[in-house]
Protein backbone atom coordinates (compact mmCIF):
# COMPACT_ATOMS: atom_id res chain seq x y z
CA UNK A 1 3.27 -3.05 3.23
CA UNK A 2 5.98 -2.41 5.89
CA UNK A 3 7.90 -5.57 4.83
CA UNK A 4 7.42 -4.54 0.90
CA UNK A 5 9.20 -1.67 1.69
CA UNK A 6 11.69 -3.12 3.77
CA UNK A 7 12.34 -5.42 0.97
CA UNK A 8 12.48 -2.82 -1.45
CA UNK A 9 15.13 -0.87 1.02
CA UNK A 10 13.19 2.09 1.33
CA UNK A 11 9.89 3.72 2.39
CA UNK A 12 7.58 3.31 -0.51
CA UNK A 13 6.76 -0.21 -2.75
CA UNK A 14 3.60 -1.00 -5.46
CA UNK A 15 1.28 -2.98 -3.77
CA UNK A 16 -1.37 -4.65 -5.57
CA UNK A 17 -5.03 -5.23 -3.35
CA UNK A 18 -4.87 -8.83 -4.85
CA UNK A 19 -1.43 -9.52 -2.30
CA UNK A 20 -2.61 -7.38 0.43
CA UNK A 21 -5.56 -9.39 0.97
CA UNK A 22 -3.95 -12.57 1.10
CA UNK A 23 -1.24 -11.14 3.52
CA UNK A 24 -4.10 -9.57 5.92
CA UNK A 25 -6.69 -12.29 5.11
CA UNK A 26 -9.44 -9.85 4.64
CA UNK A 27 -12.05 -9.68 1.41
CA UNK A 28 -11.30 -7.08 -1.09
CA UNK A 29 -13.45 -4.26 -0.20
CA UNK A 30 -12.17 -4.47 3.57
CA UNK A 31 -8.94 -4.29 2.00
CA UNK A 32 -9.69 -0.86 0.10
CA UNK A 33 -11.32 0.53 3.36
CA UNK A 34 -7.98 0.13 5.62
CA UNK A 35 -5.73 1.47 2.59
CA UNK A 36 -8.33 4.33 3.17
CA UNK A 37 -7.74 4.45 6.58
CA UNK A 38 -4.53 4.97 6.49
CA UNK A 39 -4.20 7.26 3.78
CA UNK A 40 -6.75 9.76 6.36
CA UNK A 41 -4.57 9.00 9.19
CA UNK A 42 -1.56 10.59 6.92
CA UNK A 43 -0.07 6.95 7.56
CA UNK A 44 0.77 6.21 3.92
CA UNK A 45 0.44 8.56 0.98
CA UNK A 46 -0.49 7.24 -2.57
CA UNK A 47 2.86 8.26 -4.79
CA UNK A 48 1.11 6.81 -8.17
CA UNK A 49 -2.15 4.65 -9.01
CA UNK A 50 -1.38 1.24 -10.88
CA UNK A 51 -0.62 1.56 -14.41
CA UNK A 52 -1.68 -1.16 -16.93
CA UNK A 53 1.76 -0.32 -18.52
CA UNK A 54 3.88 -1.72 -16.06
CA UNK A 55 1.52 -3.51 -14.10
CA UNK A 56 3.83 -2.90 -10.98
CA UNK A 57 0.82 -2.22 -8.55
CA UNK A 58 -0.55 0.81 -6.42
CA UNK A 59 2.63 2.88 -5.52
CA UNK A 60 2.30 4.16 -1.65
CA UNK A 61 4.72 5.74 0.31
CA UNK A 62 4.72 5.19 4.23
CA UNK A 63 4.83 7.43 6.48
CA UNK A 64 6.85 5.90 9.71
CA UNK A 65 7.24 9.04 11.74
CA UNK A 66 3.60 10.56 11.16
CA UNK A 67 1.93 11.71 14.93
């Protein structure tokens, strides 16, 4: 997600779980338990949930600087 965002040249991308578990080579519902994860740690923050309109992905935020 950190490079998405880097890409994007900013702090928050649309991810879809497809991508992020080829990137982290883990099985979908692993996948949805970190995204989980992090979203209780206050690590990322979901800005939107994916939209059949655009088809864009999941849009989540991160948050570099949380403690």
């Amino acid at each position: 997600m950190l490079d998405l965002c880097h890409q994007g040249g900013g702090d928050s991308c649309f991810v879809k779980i497809p991508h992020l578990m080829e990137a982290a080579e883990l099985k979908e519902r692993q996948t949805q338990l970190v995204l989980k994860s992090l979203r209780e740690l206050s690590l990322i923050d979901k800005i939107a949930d994916y939209s059949n309109v655009d088809r864009l992905g999941t849009h989540y935020r991160l948050n570099l600087d949380a403690e």
